[in-house]
PDB file of N, CA and C in Angstrom:
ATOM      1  N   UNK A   1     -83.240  21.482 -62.665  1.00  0.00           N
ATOM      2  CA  UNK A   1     -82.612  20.316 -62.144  1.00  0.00           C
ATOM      3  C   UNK A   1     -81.298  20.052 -62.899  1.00  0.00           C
ATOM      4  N   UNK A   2     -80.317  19.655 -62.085  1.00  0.00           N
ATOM      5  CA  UNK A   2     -78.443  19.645 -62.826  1.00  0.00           C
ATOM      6  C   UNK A   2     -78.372  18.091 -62.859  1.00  0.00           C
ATOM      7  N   UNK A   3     -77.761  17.745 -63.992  1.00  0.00           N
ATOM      8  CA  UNK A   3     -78.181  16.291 -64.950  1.00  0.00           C
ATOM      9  C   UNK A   3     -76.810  15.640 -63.763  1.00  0.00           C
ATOM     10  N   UNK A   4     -77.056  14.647 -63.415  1.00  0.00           N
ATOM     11  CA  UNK A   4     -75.809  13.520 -62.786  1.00  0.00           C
ATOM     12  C   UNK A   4     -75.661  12.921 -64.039  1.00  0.00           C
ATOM     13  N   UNK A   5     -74.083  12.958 -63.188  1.00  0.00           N
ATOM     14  CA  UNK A   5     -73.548  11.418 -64.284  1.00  0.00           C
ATOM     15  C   UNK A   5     -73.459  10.148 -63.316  1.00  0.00           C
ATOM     16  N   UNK A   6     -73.971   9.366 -64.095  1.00  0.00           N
ATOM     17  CA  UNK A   6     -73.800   8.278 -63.061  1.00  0.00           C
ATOM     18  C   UNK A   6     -72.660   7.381 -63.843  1.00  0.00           C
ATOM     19  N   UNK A   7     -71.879   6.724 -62.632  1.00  0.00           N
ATOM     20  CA  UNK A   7     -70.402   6.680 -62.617  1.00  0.00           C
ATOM     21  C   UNK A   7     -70.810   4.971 -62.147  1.00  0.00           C
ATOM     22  N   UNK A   8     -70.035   3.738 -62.324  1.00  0.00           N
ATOM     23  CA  UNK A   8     -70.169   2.464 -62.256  1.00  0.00           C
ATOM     24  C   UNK A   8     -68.878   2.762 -61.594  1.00  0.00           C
ATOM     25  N   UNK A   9     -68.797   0.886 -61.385  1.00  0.00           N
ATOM     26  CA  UNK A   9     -67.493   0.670 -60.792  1.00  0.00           C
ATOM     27  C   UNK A   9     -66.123   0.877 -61.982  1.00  0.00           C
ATOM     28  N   UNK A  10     -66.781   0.823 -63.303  1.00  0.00           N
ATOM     29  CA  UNK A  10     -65.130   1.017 -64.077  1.00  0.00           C
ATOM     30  C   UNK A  10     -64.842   2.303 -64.033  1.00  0.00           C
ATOM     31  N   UNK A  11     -65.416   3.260 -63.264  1.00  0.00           N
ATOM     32  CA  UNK A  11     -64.524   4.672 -63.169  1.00  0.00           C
ATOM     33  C   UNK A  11     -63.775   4.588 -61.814  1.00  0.00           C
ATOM     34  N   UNK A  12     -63.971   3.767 -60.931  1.00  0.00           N
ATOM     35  CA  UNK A  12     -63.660   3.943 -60.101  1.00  0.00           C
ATOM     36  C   UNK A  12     -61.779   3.930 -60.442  1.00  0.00           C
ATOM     37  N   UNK A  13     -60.964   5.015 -60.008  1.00  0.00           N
ATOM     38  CA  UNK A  13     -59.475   5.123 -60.172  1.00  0.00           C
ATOM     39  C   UNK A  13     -58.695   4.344 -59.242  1.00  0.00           C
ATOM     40  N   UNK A  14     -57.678   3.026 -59.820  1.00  0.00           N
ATOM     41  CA  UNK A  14     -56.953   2.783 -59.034  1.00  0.00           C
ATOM     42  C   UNK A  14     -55.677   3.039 -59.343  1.00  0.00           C
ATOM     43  N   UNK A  15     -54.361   2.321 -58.712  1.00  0.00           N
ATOM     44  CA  UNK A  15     -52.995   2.635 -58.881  1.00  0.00           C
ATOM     45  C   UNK A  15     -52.574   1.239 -59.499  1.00  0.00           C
ATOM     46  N   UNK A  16     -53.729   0.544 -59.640  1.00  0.00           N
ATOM     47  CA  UNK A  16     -52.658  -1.052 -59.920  1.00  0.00           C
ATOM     48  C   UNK A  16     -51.982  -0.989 -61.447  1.00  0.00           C
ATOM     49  N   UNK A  17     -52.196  -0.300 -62.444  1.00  0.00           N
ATOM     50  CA  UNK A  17     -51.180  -0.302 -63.493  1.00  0.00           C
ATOM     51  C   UNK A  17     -50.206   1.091 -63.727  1.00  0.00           C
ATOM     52  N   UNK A  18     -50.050   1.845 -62.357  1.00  0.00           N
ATOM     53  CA  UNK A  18     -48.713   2.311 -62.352  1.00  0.00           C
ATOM     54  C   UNK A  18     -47.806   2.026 -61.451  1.00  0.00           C
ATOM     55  N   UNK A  19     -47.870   0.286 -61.406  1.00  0.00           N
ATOM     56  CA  UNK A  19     -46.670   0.168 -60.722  1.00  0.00           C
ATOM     57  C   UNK A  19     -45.710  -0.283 -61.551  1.00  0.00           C
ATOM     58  N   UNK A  20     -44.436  -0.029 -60.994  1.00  0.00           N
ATOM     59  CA  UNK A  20     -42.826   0.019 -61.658  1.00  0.00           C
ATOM     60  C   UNK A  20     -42.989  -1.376 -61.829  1.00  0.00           C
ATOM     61  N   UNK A  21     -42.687  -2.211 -63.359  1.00  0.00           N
ATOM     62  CA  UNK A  21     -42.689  -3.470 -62.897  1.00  0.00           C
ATOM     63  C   UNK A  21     -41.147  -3.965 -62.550  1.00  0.00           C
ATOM     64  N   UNK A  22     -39.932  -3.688 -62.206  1.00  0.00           N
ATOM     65  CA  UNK A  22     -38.645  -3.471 -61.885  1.00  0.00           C
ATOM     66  C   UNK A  22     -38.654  -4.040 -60.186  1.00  0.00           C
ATOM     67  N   UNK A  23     -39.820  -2.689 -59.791  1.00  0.00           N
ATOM     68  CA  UNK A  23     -39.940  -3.308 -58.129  1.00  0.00           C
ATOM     69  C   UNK A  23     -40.994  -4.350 -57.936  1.00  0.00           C
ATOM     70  N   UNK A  24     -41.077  -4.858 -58.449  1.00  0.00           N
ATOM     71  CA  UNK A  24     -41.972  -6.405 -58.001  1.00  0.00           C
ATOM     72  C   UNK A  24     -40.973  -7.498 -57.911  1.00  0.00           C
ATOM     73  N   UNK A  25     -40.419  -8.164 -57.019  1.00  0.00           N
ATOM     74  CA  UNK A  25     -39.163  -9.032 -56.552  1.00  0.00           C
ATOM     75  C   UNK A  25     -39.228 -10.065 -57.797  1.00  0.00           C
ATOM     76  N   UNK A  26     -40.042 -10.722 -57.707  1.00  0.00           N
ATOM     77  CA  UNK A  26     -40.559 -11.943 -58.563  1.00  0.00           C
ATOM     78  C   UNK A  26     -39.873 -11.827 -60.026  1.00  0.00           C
ATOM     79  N   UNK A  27     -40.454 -10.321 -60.622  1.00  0.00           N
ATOM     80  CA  UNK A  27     -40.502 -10.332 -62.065  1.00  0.00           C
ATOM     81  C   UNK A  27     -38.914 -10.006 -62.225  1.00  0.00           C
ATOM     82  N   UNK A  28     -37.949  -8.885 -60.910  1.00  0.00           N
ATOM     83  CA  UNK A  28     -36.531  -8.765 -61.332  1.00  0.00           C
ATOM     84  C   UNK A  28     -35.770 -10.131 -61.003  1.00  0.00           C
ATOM     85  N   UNK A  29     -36.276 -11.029 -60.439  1.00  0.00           N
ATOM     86  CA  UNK A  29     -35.061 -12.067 -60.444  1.00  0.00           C
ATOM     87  C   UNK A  29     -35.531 -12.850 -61.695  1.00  0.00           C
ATOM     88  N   UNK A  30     -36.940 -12.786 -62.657  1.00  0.00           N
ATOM     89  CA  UNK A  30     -37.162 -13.707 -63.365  1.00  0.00           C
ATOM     90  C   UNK A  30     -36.232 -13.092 -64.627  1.00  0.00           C
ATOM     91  N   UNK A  31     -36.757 -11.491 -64.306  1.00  0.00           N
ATOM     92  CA  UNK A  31     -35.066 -10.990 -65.702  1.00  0.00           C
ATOM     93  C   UNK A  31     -33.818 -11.046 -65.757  1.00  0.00           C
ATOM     94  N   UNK A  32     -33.657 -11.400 -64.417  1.00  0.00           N
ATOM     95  CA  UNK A  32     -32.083 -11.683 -63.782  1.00  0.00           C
ATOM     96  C   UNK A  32     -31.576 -12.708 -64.467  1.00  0.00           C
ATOM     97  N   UNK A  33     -32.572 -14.062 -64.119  1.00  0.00           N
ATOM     98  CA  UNK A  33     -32.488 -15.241 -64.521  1.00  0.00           C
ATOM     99  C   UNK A  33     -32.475 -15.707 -66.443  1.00  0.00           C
ATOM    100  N   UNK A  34     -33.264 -14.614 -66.712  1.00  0.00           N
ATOM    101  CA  UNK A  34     -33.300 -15.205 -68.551  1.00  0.00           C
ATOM    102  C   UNK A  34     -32.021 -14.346 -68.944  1.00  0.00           C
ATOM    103  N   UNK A  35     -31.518 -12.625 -68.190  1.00  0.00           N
ATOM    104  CA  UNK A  35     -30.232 -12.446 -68.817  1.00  0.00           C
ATOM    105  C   UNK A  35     -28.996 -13.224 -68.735  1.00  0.00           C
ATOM    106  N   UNK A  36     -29.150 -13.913 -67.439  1.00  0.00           N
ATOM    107  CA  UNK A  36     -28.429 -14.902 -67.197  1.00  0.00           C
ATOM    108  C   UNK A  36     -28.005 -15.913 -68.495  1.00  0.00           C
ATOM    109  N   UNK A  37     -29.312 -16.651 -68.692  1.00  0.00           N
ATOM    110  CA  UNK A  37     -29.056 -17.318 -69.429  1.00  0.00           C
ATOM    111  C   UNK A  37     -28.872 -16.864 -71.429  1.00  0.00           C
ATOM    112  N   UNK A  38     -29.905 -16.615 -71.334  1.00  0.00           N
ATOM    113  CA  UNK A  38     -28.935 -15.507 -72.747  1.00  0.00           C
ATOM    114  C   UNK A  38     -27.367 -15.188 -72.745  1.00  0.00           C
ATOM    115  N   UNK A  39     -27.044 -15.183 -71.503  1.00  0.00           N
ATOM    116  CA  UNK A  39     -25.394 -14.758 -71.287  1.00  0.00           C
ATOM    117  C   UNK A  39     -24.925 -16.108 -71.939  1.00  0.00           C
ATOM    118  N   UNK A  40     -25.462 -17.205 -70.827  1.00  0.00           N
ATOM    119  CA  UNK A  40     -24.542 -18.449 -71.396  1.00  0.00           C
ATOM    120  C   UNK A  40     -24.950 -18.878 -72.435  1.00  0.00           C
ATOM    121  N   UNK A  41     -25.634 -18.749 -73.190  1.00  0.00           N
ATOM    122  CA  UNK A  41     -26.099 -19.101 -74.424  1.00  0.00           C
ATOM    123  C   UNK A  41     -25.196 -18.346 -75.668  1.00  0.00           C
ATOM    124  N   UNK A  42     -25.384 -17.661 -75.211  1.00  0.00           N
ATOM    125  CA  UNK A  42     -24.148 -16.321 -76.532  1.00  0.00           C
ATOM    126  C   UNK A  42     -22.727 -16.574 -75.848  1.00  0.00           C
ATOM    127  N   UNK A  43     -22.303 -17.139 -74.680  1.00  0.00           N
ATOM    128  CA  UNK A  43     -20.793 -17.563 -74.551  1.00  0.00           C
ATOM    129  C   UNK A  43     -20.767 -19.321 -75.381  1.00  0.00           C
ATOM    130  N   UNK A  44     -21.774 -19.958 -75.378  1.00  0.00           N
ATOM    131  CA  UNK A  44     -21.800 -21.222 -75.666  1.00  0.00           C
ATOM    132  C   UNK A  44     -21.316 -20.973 -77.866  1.00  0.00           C
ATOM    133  N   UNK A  45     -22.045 -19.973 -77.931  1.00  0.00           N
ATOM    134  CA  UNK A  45     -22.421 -19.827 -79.552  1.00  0.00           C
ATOM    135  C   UNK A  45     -20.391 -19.242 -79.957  1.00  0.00           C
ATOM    136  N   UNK A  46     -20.450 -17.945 -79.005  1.00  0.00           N
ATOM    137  CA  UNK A  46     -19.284 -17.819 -79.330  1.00  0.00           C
ATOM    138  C   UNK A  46     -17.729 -18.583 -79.267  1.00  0.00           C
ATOM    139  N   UNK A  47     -17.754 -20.096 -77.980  1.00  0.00           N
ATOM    140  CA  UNK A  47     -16.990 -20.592 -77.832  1.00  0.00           C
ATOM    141  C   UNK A  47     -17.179 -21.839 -79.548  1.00  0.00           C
ATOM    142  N   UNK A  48     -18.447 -22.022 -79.769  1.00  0.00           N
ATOM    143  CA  UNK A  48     -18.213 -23.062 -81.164  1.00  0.00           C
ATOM    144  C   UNK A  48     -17.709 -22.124 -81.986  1.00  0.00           C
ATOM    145  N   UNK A  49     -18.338 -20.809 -82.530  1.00  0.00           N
ATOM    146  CA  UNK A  49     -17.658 -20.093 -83.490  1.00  0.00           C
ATOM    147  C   UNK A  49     -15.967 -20.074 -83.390  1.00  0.00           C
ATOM    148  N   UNK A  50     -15.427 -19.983 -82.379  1.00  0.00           N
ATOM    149  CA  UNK A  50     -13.983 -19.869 -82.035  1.00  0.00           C
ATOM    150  C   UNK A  50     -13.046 -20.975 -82.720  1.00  0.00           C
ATOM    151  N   UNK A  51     -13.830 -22.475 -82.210  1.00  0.00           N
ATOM    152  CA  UNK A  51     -13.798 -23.695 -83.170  1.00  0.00           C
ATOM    153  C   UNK A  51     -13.454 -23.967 -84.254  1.00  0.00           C
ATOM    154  N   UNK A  52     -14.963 -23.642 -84.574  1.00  0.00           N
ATOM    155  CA  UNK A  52     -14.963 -23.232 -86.368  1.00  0.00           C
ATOM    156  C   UNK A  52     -13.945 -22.559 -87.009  1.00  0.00           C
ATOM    157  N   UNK A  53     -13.748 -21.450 -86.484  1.00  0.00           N
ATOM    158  CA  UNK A  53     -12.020 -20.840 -86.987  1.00  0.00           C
ATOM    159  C   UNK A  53     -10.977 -21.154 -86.942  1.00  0.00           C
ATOM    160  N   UNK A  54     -10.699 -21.976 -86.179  1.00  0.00           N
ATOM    161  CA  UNK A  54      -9.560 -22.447 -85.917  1.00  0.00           C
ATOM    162  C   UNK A  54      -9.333 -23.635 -86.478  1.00  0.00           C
ATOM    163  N   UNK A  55     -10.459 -24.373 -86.067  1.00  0.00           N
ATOM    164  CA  UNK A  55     -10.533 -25.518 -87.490  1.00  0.00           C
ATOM    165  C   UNK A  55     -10.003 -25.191 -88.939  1.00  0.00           C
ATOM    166  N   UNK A  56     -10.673 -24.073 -89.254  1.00  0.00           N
ATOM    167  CA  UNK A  56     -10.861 -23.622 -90.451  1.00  0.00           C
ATOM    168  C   UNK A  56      -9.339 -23.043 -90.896  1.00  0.00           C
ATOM    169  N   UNK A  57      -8.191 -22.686 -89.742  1.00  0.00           N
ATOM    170  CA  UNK A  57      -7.052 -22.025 -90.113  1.00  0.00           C
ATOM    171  C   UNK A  57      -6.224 -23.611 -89.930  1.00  0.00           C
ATOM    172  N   UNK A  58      -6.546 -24.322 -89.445  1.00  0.00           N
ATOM    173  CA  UNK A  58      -5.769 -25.841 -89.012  1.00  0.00           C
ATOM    174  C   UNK A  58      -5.789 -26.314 -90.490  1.00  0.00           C
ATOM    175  N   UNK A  59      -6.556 -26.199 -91.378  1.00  0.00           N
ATOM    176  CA  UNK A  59      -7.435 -26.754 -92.502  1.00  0.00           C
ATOM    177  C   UNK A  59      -6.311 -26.359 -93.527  1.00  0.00           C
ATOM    178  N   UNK A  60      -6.320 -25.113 -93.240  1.00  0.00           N
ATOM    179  CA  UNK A  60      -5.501 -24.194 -94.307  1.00  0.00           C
ATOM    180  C   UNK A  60      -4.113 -24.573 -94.181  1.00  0.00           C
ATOM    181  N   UNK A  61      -3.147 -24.399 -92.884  1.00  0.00           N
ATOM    182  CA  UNK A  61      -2.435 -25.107 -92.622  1.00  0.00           C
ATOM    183  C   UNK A  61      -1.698 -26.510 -93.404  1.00  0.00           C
ATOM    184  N   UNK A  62      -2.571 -27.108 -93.185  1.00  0.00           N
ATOM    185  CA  UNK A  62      -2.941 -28.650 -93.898  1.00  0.00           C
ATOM    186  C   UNK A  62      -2.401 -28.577 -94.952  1.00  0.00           C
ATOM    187  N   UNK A  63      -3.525 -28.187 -95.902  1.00  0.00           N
ATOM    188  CA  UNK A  63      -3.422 -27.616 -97.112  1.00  0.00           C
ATOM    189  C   UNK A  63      -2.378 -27.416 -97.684  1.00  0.00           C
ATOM    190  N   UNK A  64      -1.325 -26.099 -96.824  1.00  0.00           N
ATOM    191  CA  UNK A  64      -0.056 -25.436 -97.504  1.00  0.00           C
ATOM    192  C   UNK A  64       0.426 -26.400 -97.168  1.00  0.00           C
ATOM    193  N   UNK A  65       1.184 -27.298 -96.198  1.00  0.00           N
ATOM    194  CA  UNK A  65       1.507 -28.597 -96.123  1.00  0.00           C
ATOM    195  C   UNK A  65       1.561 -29.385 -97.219  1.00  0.00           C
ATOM    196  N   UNK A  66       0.311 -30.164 -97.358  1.00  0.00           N
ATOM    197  CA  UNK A  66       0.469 -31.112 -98.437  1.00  0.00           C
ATOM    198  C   UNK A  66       0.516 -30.597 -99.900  1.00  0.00           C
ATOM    199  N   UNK A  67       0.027 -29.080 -99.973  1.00  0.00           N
ATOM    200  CA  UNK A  67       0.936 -28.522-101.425  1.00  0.00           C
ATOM    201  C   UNK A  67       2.519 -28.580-101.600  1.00  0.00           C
ATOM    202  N   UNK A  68       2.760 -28.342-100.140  1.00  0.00           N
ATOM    203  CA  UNK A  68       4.389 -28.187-100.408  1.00  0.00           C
ATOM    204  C   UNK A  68       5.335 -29.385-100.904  1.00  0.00           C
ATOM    205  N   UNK A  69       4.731 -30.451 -99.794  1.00  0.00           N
ATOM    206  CA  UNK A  69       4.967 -32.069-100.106  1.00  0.00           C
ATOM    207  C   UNK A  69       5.184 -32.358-101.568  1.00  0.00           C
ATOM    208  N   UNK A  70       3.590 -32.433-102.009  1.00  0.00           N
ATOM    209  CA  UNK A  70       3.422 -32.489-103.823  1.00  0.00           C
ATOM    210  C   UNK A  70       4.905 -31.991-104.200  1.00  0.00           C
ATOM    211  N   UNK A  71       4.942 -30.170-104.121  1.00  0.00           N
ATOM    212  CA  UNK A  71       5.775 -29.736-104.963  1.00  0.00           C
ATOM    213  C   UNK A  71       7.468 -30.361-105.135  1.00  0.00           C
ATOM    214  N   UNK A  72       7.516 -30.629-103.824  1.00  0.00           N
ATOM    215  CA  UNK A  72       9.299 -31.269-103.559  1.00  0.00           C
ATOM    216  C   UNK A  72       8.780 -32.619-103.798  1.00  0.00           C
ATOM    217  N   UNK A  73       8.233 -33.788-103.763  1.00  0.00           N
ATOM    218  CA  UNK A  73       7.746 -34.913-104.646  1.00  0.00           C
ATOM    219  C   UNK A  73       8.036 -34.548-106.073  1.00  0.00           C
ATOM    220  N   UNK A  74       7.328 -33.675-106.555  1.00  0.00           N
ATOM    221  CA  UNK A  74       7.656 -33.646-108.189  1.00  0.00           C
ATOM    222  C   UNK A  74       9.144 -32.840-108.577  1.00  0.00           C
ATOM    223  N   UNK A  75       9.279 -32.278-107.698  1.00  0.00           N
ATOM    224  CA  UNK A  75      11.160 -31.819-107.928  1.00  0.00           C
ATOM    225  C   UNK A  75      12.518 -32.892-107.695  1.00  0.00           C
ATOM    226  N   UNK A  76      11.694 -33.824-107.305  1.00  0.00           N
ATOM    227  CA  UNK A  76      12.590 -35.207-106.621  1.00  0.00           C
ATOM    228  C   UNK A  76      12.295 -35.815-107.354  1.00  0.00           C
ATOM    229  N   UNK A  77      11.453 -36.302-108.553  1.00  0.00           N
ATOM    230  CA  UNK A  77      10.747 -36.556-109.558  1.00  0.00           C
ATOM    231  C   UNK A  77      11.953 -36.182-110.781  1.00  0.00           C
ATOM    232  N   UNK A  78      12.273 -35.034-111.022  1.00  0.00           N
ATOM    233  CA  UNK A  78      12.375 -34.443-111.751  1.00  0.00           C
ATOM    234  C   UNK A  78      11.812 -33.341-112.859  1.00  0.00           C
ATOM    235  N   UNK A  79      10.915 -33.562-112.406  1.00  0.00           N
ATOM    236  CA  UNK A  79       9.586 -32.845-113.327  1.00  0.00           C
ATOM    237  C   UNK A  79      10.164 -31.220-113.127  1.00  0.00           C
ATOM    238  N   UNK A  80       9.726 -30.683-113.778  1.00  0.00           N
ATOM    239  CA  UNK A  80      10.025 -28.885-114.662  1.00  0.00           C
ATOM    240  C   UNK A  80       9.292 -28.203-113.674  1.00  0.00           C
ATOM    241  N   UNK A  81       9.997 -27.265-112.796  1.00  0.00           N
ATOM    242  CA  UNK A  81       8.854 -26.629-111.746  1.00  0.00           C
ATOM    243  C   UNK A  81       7.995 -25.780-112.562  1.00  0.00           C
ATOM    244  N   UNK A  82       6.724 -25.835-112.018  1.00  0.00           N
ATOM    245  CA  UNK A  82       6.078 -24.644-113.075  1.00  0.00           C
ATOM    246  C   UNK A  82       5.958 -23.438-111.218  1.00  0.00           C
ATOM    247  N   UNK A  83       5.217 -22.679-112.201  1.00  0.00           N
ATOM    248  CA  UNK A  83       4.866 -21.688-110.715  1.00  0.00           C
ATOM    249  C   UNK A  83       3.464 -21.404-110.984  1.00  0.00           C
ATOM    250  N   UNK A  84       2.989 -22.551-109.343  1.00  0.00           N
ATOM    251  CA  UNK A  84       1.866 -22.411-109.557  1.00  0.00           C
ATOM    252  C   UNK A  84       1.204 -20.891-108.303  1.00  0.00           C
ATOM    253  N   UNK A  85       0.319 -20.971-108.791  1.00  0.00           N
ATOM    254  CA  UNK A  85      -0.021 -19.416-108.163  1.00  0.00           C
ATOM    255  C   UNK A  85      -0.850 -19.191-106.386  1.00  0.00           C
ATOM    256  N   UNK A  86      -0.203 -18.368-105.811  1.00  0.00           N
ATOM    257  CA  UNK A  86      -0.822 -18.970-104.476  1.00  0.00           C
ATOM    258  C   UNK A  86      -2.160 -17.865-104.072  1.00  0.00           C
ATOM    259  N   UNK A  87      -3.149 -18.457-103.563  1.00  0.00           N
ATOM    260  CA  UNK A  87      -4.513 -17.604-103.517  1.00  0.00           C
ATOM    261  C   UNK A  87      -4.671 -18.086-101.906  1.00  0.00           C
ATOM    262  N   UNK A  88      -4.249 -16.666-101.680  1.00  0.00           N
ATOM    263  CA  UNK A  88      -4.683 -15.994 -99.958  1.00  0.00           C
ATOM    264  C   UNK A  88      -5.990 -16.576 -99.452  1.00  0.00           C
ATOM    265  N   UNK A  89      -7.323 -15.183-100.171  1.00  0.00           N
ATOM    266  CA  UNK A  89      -8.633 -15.048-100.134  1.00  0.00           C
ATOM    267  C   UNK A  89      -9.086 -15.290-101.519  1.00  0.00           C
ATOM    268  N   UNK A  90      -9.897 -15.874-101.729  1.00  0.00           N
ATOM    269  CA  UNK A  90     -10.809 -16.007-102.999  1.00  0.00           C
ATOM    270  C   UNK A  90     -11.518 -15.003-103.426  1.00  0.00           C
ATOM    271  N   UNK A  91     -11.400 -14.191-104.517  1.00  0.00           N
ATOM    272  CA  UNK A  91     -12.044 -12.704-104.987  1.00  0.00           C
ATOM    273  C   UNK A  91     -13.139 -13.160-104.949  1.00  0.00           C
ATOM    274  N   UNK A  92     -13.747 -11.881-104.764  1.00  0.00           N
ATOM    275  CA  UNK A  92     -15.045 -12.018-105.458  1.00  0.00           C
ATOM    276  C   UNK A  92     -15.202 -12.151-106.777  1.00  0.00           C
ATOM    277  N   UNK A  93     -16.075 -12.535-107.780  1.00  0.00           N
ATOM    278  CA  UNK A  93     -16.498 -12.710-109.637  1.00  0.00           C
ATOM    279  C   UNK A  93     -16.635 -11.290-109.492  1.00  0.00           C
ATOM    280  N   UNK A  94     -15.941 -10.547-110.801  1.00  0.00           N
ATOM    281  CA  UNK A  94     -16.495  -9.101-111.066  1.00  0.00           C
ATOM    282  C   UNK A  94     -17.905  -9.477-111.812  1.00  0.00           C
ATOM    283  N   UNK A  95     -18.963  -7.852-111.767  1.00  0.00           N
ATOM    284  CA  UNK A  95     -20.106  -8.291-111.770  1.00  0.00           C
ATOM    285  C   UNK A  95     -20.402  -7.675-113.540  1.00  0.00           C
ATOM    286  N   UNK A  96     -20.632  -8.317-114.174  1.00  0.00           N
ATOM    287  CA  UNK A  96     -21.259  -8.107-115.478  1.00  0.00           C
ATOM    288  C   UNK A  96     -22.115  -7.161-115.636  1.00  0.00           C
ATOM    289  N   UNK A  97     -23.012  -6.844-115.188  1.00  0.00           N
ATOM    290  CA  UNK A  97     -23.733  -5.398-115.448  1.00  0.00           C
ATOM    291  C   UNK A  97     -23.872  -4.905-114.171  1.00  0.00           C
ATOM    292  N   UNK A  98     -24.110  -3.578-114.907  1.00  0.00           N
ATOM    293  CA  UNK A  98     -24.167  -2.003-113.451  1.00  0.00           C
ATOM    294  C   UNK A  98     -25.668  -1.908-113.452  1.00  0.00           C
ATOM    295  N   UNK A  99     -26.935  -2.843-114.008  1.00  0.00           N
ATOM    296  CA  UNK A  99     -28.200  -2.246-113.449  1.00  0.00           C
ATOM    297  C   UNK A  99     -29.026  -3.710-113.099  1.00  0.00           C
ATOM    298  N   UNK A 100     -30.434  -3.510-112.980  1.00  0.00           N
ATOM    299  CA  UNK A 100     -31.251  -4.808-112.484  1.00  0.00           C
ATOM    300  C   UNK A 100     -30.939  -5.478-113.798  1.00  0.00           C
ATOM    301  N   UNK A 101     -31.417  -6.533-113.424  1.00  0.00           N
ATOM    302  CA  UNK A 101     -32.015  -8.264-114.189  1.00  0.00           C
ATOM    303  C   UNK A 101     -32.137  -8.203-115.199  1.00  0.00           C
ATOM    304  N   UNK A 102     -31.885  -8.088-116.297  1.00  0.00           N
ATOM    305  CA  UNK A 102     -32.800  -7.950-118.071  1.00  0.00           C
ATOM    306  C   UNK A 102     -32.712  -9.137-118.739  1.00  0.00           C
ATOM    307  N   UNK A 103     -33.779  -9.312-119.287  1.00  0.00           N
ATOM    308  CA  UNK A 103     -33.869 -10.435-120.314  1.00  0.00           C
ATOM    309  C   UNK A 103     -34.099 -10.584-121.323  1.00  0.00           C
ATOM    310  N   UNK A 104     -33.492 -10.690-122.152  1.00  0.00           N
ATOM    311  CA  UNK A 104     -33.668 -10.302-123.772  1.00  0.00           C
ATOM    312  C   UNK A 104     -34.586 -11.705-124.287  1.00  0.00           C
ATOM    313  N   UNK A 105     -35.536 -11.095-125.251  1.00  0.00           N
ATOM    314  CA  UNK A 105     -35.891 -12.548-126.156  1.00  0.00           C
ATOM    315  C   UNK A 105     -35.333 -12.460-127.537  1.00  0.00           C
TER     316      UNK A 105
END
């Protein structure tokens, strides 16, 4: 006698998880819709960043402005020009040691 296998309904083979999920209408307009908005969300982020810079060069602006003011104030003054020094970008601190953390007692 040749042994059966007996087979339930979870062998039974279907197709329902190889479908493309791309062609299901529903799910491409719902990706349509969040790239969408991710779009305006990263134009929203990049229009404040734009702001921020420009602020930030208006600032500077400013700045050389009312240094200059000062300086012809104190030359109208009479005062001794000194030469004070003008800083572009702010260096970085050079770094004190070339290895990790140490702590001496």
């Amino acid at each position: 006698m040749t042994k059966r296998i007996m087979r339930g309904v979870q062998d039974i083979r279907t197709i329902s998880g190889r479908v493309n999920e791309s062609t299901i209408p529903y799910k491409a307009y719902m990706k349509l819709s969040i790239l969408e908005m991710e779009k305006y969300r990263r134009g929203k982020e990049k229009t404040s960043a734009l702001e921020r810079v420009q602020n930030i060069d208006q600032r500077f602006k400013d700045i050389e402005a009312e240094r200059q003011e000062i300086i012809r104030s104190l030359e109208a003054q009479g005062a001794p020009r000194q030469r004070l020094p003008i800083v572009d970008v702010p260096a970085a601190a050079p770094r004190t040691t070339t290895g990790p953390f140490k702590i001496r007692y």
